[in-house]
PDB file of N, CA and C in Angstrom:
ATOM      1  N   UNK A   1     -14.373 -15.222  45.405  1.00  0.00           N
ATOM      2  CA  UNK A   1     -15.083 -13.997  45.752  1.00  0.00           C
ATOM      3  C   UNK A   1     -14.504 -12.817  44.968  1.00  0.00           C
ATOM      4  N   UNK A   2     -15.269 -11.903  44.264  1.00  0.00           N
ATOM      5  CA  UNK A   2     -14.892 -11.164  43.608  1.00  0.00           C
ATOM      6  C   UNK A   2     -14.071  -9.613  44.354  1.00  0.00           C
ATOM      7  N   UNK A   3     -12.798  -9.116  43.861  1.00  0.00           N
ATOM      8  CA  UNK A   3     -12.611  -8.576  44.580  1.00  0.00           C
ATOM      9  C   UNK A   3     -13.418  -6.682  44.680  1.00  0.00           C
ATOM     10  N   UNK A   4     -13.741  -5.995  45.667  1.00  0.00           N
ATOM     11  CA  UNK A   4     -14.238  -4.847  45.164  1.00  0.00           C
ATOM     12  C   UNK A   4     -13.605  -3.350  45.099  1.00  0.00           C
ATOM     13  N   UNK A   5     -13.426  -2.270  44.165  1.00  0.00           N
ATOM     14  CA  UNK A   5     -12.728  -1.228  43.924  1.00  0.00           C
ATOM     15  C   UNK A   5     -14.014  -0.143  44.637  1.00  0.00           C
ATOM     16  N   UNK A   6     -13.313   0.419  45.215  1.00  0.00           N
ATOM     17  CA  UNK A   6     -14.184   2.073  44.825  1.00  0.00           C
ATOM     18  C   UNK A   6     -12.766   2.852  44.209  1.00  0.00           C
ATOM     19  N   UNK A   7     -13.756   3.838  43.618  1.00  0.00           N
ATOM     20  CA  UNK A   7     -13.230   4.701  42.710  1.00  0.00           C
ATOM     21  C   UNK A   7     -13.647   6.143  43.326  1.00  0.00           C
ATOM     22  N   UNK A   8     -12.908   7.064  43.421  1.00  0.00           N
ATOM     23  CA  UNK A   8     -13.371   8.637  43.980  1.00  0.00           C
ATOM     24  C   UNK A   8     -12.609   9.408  43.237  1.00  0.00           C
ATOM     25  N   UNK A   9     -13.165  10.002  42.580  1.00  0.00           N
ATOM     26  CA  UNK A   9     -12.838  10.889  41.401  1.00  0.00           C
ATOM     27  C   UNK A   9     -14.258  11.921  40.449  1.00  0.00           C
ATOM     28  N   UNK A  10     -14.083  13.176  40.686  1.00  0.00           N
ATOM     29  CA  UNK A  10     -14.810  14.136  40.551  1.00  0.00           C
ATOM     30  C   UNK A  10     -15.156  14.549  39.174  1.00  0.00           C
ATOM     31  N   UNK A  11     -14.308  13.473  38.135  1.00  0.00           N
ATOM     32  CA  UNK A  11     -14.922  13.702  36.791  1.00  0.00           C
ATOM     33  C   UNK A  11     -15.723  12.148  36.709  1.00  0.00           C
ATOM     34  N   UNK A  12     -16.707  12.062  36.164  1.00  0.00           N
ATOM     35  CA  UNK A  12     -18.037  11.191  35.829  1.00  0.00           C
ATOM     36  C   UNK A  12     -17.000   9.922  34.674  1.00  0.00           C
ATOM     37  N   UNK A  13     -16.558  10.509  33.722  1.00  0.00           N
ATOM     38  CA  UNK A  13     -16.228   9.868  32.821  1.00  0.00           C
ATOM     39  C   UNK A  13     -14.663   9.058  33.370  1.00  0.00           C
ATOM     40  N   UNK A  14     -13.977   9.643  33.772  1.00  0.00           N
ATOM     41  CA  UNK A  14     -13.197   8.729  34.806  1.00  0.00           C
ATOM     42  C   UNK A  14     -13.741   7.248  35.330  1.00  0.00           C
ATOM     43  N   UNK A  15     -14.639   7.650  36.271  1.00  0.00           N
ATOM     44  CA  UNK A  15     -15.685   6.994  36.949  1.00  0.00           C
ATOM     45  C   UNK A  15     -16.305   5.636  35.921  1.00  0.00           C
ATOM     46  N   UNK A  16     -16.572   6.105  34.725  1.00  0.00           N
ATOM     47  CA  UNK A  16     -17.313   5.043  34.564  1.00  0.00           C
ATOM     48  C   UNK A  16     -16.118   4.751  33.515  1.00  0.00           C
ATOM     49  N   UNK A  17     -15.532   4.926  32.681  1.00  0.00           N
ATOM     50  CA  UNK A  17     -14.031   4.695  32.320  1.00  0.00           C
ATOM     51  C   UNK A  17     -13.453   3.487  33.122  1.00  0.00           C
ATOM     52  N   UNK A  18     -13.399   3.710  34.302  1.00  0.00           N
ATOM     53  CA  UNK A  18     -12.673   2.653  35.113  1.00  0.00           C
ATOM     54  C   UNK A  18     -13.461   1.301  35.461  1.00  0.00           C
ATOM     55  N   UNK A  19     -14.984   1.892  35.607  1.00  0.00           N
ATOM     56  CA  UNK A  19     -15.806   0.852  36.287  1.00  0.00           C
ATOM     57  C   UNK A  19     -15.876   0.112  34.949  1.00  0.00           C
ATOM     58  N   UNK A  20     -15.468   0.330  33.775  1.00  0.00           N
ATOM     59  CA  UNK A  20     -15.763  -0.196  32.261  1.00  0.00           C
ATOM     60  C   UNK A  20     -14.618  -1.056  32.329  1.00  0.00           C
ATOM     61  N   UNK A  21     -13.742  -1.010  32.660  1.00  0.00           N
ATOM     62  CA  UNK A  21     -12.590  -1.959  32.102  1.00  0.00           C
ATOM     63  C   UNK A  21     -12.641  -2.806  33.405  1.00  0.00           C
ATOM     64  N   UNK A  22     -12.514  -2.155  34.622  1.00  0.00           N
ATOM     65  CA  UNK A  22     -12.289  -3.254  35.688  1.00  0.00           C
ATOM     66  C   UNK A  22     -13.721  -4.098  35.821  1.00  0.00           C
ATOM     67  N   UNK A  23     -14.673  -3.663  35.777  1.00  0.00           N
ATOM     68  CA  UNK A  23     -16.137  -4.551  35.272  1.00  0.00           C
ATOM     69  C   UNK A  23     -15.584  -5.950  34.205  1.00  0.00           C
ATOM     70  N   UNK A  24     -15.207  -5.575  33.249  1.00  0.00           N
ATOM     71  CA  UNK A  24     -14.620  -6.537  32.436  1.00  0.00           C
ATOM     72  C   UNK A  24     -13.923  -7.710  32.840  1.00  0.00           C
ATOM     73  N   UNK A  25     -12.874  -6.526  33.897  1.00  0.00           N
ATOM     74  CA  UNK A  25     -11.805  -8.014  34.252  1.00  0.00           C
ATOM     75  C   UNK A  25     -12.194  -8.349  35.433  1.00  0.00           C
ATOM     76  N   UNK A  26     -14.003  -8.226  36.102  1.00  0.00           N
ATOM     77  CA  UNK A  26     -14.154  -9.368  36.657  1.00  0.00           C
ATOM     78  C   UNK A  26     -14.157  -8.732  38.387  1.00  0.00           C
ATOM     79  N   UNK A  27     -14.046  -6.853  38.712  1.00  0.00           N
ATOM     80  CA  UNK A  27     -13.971  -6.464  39.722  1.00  0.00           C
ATOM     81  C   UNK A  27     -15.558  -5.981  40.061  1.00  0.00           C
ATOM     82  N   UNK A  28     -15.672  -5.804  41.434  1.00  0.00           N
ATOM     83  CA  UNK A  28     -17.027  -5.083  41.365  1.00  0.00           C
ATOM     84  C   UNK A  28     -16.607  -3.416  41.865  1.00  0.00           C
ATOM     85  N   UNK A  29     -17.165  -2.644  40.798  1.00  0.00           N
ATOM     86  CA  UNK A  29     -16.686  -1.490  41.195  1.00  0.00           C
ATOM     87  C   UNK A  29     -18.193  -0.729  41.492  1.00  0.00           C
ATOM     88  N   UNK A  30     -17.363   0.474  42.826  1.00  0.00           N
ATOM     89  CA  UNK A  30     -19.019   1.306  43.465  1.00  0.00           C
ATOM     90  C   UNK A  30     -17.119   3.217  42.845  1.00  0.00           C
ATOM     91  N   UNK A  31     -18.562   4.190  42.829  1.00  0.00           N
ATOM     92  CA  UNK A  31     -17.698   5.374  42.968  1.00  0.00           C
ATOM     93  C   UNK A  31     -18.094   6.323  43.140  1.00  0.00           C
ATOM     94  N   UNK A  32     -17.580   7.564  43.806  1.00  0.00           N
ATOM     95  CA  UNK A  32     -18.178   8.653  44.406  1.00  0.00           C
ATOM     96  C   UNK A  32     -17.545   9.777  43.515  1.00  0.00           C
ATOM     97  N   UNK A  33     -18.431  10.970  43.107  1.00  0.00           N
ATOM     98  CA  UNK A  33     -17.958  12.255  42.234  1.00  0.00           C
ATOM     99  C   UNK A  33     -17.243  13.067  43.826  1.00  0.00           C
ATOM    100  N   UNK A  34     -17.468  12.588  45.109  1.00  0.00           N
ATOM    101  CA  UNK A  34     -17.074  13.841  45.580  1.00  0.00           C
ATOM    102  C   UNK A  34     -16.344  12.891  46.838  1.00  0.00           C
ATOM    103  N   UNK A  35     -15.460  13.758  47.126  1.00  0.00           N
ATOM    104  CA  UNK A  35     -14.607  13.592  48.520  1.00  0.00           C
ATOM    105  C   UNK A  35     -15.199  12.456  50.039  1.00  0.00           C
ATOM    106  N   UNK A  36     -15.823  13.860  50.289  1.00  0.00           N
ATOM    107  CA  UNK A  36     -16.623  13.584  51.182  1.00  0.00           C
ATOM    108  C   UNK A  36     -17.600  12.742  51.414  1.00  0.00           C
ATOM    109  N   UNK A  37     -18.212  12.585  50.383  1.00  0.00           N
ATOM    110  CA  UNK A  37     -19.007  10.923  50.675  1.00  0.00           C
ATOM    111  C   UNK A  37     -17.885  10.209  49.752  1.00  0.00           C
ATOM    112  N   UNK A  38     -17.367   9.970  49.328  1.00  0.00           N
ATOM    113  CA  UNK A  38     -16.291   8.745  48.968  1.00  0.00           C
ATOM    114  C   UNK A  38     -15.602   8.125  50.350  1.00  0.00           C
ATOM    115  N   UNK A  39     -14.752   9.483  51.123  1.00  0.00           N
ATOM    116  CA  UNK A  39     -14.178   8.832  52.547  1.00  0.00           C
ATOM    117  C   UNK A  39     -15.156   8.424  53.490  1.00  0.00           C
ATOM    118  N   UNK A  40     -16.470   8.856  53.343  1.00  0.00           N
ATOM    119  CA  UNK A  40     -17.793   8.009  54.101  1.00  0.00           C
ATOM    120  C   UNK A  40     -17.314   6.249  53.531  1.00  0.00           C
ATOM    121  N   UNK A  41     -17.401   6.226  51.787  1.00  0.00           N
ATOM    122  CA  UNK A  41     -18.041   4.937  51.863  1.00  0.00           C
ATOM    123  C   UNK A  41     -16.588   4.364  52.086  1.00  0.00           C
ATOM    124  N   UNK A  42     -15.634   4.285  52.180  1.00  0.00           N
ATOM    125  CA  UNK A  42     -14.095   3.759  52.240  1.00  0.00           C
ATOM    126  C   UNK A  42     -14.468   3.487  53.392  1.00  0.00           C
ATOM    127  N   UNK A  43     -14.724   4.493  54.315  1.00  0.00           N
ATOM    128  CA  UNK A  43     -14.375   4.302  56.088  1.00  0.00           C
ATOM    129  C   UNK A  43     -15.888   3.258  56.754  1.00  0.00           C
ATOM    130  N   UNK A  44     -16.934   3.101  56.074  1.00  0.00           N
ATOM    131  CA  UNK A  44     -17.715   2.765  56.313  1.00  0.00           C
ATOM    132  C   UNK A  44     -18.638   1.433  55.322  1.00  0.00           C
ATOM    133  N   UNK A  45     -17.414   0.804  55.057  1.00  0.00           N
ATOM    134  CA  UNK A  45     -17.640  -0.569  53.691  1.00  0.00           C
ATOM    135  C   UNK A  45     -16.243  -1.115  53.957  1.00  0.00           C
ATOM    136  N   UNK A  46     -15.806  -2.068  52.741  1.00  0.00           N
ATOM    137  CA  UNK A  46     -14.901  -3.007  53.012  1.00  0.00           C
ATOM    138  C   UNK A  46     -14.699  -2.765  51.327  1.00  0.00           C
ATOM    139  N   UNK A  47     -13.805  -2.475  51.076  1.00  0.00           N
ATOM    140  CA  UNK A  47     -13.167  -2.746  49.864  1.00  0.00           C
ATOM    141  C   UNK A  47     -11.713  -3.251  49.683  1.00  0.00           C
ATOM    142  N   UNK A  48     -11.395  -3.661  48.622  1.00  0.00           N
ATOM    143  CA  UNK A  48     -10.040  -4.560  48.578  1.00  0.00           C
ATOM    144  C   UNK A  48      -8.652  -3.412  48.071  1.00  0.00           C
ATOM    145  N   UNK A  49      -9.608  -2.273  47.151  1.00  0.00           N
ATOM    146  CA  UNK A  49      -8.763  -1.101  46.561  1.00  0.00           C
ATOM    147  C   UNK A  49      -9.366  -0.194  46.018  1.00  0.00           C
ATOM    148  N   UNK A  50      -8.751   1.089  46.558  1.00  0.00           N
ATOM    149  CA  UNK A  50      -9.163   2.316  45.741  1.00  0.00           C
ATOM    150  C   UNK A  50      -8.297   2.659  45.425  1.00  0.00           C
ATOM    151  N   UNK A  51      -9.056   3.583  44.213  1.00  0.00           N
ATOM    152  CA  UNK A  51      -8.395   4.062  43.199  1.00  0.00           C
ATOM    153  C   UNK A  51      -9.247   5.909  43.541  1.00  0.00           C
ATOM    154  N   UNK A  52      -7.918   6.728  44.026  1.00  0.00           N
ATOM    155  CA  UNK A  52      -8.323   8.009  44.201  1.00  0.00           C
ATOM    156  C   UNK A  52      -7.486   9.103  43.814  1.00  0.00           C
ATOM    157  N   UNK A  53      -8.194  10.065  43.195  1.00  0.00           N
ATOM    158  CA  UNK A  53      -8.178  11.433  42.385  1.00  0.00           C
ATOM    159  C   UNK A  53      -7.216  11.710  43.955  1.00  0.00           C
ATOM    160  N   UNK A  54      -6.542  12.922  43.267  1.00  0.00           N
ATOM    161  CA  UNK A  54      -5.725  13.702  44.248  1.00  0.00           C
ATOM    162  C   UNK A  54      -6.784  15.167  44.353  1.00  0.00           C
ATOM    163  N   UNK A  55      -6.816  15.584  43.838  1.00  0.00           N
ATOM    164  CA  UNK A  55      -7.638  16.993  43.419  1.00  0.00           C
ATOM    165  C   UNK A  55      -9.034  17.062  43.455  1.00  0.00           C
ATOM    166  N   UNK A  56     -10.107  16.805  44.067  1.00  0.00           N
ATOM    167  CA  UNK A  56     -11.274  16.839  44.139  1.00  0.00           C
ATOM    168  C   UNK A  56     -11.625  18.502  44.399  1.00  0.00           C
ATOM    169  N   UNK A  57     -12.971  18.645  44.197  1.00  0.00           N
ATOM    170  CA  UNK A  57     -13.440  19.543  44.007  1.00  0.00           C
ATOM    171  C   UNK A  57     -14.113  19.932  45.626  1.00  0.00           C
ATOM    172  N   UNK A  58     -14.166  19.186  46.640  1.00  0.00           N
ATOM    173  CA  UNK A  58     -14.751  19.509  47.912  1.00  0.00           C
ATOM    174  C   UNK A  58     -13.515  19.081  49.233  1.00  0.00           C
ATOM    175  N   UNK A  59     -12.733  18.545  48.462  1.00  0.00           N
ATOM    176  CA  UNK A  59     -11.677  17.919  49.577  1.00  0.00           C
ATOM    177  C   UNK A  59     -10.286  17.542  49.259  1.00  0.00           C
ATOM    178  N   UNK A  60      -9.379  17.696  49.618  1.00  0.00           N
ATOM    179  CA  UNK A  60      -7.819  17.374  49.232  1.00  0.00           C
ATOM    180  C   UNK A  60      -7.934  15.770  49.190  1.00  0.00           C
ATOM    181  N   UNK A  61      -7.683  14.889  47.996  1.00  0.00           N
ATOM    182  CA  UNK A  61      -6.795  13.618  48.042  1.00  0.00           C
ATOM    183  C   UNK A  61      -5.976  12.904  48.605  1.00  0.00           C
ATOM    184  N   UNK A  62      -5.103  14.456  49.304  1.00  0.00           N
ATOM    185  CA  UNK A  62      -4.293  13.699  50.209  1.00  0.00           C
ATOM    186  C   UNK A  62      -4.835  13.679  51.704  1.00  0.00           C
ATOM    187  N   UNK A  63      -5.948  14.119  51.695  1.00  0.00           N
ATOM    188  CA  UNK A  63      -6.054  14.643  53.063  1.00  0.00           C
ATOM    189  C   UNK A  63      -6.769  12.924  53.165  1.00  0.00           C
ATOM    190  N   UNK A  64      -7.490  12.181  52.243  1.00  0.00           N
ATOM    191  CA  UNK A  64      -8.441  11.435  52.312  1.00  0.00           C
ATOM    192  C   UNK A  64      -7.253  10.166  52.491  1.00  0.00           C
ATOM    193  N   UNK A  65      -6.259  10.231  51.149  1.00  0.00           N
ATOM    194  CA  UNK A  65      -5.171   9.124  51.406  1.00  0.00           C
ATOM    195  C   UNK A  65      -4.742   8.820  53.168  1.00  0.00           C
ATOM    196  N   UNK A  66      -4.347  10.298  53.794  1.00  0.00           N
ATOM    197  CA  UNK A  66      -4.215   9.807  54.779  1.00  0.00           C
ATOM    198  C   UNK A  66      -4.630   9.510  55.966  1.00  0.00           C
ATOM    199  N   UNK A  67      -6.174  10.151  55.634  1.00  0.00           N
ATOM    200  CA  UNK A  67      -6.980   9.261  56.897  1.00  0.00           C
ATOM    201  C   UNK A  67      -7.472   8.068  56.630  1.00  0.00           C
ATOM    202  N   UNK A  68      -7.908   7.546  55.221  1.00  0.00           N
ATOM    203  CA  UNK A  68      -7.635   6.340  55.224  1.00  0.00           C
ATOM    204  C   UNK A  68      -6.825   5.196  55.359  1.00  0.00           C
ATOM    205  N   UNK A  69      -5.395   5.643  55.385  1.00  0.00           N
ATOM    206  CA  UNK A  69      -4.117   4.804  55.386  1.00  0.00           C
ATOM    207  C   UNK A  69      -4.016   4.483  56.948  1.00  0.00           C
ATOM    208  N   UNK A  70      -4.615   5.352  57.880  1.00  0.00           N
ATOM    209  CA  UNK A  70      -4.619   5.048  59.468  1.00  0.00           C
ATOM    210  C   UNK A  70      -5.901   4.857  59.542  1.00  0.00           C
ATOM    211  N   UNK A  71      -7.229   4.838  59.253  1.00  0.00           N
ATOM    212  CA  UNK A  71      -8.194   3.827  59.677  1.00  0.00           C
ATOM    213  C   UNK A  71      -7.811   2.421  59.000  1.00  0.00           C
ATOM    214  N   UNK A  72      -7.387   2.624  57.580  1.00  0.00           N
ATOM    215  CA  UNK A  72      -7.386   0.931  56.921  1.00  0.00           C
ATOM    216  C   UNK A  72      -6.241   0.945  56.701  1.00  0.00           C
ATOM    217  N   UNK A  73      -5.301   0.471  57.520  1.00  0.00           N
ATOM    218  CA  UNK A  73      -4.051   0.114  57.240  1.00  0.00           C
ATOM    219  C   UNK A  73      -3.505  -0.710  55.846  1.00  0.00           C
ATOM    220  N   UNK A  74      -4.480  -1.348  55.421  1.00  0.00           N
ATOM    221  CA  UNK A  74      -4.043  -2.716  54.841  1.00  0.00           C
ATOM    222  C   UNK A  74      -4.839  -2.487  53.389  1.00  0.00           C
ATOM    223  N   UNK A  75      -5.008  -1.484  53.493  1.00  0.00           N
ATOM    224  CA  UNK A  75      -6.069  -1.299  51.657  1.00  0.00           C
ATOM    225  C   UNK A  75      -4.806  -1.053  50.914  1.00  0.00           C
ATOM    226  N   UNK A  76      -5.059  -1.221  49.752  1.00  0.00           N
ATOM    227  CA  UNK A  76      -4.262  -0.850  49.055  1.00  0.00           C
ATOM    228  C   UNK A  76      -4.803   0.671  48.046  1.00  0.00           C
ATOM    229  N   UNK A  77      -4.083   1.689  47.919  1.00  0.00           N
ATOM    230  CA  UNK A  77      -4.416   2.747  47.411  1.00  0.00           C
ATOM    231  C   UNK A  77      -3.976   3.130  46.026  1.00  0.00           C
ATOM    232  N   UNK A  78      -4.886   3.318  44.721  1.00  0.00           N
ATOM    233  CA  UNK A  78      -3.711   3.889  43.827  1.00  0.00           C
ATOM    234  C   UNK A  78      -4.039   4.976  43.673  1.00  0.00           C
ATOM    235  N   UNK A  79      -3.370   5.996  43.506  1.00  0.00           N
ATOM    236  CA  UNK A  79      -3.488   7.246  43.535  1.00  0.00           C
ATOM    237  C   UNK A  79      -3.423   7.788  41.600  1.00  0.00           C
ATOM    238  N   UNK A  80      -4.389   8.356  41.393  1.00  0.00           N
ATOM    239  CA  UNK A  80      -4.719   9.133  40.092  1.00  0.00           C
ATOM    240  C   UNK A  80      -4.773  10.549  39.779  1.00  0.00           C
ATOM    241  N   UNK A  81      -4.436  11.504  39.322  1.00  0.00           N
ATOM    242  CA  UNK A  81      -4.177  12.698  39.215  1.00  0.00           C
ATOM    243  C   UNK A  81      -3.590  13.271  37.631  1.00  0.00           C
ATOM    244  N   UNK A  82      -4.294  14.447  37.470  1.00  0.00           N
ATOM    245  CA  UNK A  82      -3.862  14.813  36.571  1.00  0.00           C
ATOM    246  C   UNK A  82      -2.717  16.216  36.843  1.00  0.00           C
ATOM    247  N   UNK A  83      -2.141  16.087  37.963  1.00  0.00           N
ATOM    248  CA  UNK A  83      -1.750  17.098  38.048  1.00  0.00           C
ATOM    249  C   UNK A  83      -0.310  16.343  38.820  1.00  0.00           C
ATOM    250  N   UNK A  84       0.595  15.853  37.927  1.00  0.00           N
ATOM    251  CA  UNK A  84       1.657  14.800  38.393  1.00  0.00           C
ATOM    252  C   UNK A  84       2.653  15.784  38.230  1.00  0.00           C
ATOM    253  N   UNK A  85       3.629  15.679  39.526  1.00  0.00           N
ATOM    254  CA  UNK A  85       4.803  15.638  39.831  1.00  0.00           C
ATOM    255  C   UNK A  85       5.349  15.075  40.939  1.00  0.00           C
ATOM    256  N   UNK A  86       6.723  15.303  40.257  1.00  0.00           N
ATOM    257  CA  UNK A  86       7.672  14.551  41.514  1.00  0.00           C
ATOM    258  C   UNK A  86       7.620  14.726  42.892  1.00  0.00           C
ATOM    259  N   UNK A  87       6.816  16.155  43.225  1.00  0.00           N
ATOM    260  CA  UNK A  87       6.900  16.077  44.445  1.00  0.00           C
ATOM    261  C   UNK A  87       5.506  15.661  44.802  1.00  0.00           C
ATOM    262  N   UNK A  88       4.283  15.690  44.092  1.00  0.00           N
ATOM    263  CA  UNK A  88       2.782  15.078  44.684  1.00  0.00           C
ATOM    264  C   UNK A  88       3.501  13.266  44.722  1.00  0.00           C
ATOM    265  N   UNK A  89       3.985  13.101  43.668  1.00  0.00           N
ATOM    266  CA  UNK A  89       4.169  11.057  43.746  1.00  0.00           C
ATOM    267  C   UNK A  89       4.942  10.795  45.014  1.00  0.00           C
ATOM    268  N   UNK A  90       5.920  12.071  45.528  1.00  0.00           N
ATOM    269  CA  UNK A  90       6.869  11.159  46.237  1.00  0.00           C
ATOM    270  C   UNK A  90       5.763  11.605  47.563  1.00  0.00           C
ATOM    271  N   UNK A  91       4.861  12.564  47.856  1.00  0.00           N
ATOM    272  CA  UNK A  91       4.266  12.876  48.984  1.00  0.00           C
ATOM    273  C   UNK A  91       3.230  11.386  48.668  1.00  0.00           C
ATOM    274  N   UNK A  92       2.602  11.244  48.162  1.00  0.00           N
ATOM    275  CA  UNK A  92       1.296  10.621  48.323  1.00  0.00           C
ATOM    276  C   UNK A  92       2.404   8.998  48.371  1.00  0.00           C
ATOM    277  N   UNK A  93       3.305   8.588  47.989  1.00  0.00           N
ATOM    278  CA  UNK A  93       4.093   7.436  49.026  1.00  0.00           C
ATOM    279  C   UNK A  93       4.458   7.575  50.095  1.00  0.00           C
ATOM    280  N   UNK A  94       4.715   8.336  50.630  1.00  0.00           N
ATOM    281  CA  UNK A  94       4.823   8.770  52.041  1.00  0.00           C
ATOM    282  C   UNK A  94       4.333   8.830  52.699  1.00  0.00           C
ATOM    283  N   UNK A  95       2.801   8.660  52.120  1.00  0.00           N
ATOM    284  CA  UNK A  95       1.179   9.154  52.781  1.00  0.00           C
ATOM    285  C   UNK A  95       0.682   7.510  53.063  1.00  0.00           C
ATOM    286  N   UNK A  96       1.136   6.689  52.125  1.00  0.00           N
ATOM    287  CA  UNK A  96       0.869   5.272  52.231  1.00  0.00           C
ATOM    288  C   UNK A  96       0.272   5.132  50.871  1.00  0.00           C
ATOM    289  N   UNK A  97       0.192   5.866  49.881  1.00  0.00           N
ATOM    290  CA  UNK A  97      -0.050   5.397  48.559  1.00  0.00           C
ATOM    291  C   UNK A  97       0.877   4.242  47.801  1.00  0.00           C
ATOM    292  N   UNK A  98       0.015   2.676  47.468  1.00  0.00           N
ATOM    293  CA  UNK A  98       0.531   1.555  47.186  1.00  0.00           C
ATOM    294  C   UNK A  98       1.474   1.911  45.469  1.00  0.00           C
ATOM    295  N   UNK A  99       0.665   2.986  44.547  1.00  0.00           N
ATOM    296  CA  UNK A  99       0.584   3.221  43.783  1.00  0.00           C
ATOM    297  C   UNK A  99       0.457   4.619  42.772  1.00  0.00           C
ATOM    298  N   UNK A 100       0.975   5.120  42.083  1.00  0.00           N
ATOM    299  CA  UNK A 100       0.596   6.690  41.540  1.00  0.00           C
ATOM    300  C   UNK A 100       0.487   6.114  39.705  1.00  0.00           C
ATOM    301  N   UNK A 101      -0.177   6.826  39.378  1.00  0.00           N
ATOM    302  CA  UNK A 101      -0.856   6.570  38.239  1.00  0.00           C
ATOM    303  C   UNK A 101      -1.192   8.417  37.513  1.00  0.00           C
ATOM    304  N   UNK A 102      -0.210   8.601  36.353  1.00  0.00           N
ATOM    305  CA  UNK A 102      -0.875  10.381  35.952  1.00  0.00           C
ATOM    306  C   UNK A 102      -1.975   9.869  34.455  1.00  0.00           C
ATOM    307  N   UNK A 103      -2.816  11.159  34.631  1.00  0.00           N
ATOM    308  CA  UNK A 103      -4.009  11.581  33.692  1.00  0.00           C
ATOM    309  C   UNK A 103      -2.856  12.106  32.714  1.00  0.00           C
ATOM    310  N   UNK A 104      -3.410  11.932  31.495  1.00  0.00           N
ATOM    311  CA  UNK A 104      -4.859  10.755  31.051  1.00  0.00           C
ATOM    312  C   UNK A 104      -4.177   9.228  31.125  1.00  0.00           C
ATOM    313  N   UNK A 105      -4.693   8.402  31.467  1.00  0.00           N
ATOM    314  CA  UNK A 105      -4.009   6.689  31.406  1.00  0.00           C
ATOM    315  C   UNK A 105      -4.993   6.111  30.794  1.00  0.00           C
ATOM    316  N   UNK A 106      -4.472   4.990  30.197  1.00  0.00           N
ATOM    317  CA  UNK A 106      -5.139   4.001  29.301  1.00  0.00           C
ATOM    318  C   UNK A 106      -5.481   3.648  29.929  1.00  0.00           C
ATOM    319  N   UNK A 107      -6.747   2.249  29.021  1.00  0.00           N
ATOM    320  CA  UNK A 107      -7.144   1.462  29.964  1.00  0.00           C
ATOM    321  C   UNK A 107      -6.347   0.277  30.422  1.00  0.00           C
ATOM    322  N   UNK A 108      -5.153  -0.085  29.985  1.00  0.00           N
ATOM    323  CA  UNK A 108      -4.371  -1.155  30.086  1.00  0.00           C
ATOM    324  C   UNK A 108      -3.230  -0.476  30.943  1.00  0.00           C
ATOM    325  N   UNK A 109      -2.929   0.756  31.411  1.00  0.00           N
ATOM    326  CA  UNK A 109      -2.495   1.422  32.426  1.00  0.00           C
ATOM    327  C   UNK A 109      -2.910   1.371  33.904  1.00  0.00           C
ATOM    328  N   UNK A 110      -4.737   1.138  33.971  1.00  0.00           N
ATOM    329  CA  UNK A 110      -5.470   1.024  34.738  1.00  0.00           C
ATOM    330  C   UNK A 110      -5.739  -0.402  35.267  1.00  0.00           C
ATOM    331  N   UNK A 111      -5.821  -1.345  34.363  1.00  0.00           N
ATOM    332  CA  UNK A 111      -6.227  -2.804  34.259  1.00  0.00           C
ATOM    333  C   UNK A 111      -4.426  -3.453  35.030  1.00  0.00           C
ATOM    334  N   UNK A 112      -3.459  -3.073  34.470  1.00  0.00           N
ATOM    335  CA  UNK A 112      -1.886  -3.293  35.234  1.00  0.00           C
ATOM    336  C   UNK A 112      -1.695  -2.914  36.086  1.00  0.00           C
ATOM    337  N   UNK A 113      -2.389  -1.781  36.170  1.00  0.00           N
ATOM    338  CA  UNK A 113      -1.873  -1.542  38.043  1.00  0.00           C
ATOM    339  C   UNK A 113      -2.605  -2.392  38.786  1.00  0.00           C
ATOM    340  N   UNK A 114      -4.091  -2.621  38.660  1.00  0.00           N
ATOM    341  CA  UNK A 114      -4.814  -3.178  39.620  1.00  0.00           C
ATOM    342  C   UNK A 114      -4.798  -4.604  39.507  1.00  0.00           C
ATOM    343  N   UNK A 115      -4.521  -5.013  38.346  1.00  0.00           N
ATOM    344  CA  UNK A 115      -3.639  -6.902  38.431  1.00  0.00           C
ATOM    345  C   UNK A 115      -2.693  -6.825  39.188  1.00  0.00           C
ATOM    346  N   UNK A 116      -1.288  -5.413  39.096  1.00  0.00           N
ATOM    347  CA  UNK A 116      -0.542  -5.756  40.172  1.00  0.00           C
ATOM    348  C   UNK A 116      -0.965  -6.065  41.416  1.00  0.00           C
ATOM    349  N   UNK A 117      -1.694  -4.817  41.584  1.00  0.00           N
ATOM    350  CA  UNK A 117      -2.146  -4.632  43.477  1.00  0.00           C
ATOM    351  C   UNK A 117      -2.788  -6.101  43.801  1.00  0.00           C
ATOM    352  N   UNK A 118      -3.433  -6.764  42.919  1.00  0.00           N
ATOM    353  CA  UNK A 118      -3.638  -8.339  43.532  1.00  0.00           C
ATOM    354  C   UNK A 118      -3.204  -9.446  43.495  1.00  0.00           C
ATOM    355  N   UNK A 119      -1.731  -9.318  42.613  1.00  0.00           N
ATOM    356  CA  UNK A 119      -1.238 -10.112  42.520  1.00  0.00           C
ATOM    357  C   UNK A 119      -0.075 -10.241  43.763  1.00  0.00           C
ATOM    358  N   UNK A 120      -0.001  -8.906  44.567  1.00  0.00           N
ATOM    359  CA  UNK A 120       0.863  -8.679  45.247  1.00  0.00           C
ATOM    360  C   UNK A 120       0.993  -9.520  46.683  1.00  0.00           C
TER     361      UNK A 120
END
């Protein structure tokens, strides 16, 4: 069974950036430009991993990391941002982020983390 990603992240090209490489290696990816319907479809679908922007344009990242980390205990999260530091990476592990990942990342940056998260 194939496993499935959403992606929530407020730039388009991100979005399909990701759904391009993990499409490849075989994931089914769905993704939302905005917050607020992204934590709709997380809280209201079944996915195996997201991959979420910290910085959205309608809603905090972290606010979403951590209501998802207490409805879905068991997802695994990687967290993406272009706005990296030591203190957003060490908050968003604390928050229950499996993973932190800074802008801009390759696609073999993207494709390694999410082989990790299933190999785990």
């Amino acid at each position: 069974m194939q496993k499935k990603v959403l992606i929530i992240d407020d730039e388009n090209i991100i979005c399909k950036g990701c759904e391009m490489v993990l499409g490849e290696l075989g994931y089914l990816c769905e993704h939302s430009l905005s917050g607020v319907a992204g934590l709709e479809l997380v809280l209201n679908n079944s996915y195996d991993l997201l991959l979420l922007d910290m910085k959205l344009k309608d809603m905090d990242g972290m606010e979403i990391l951590e209501t998802v980390k207490k409805a879905k205990p068991g997802l695994y999260i990687i967290v993406i941002t272009g706005y990296s530091t030591v203190k957003n990476a060490v908050t968003a592990m604390k928050l229950g982020a499996n993973d932190y990942i800074s802008k801009p990342f390759s696609e073999d940056d993207i494709a390694i983390a999410i082989q990790n998260a299933f190999n785990n």
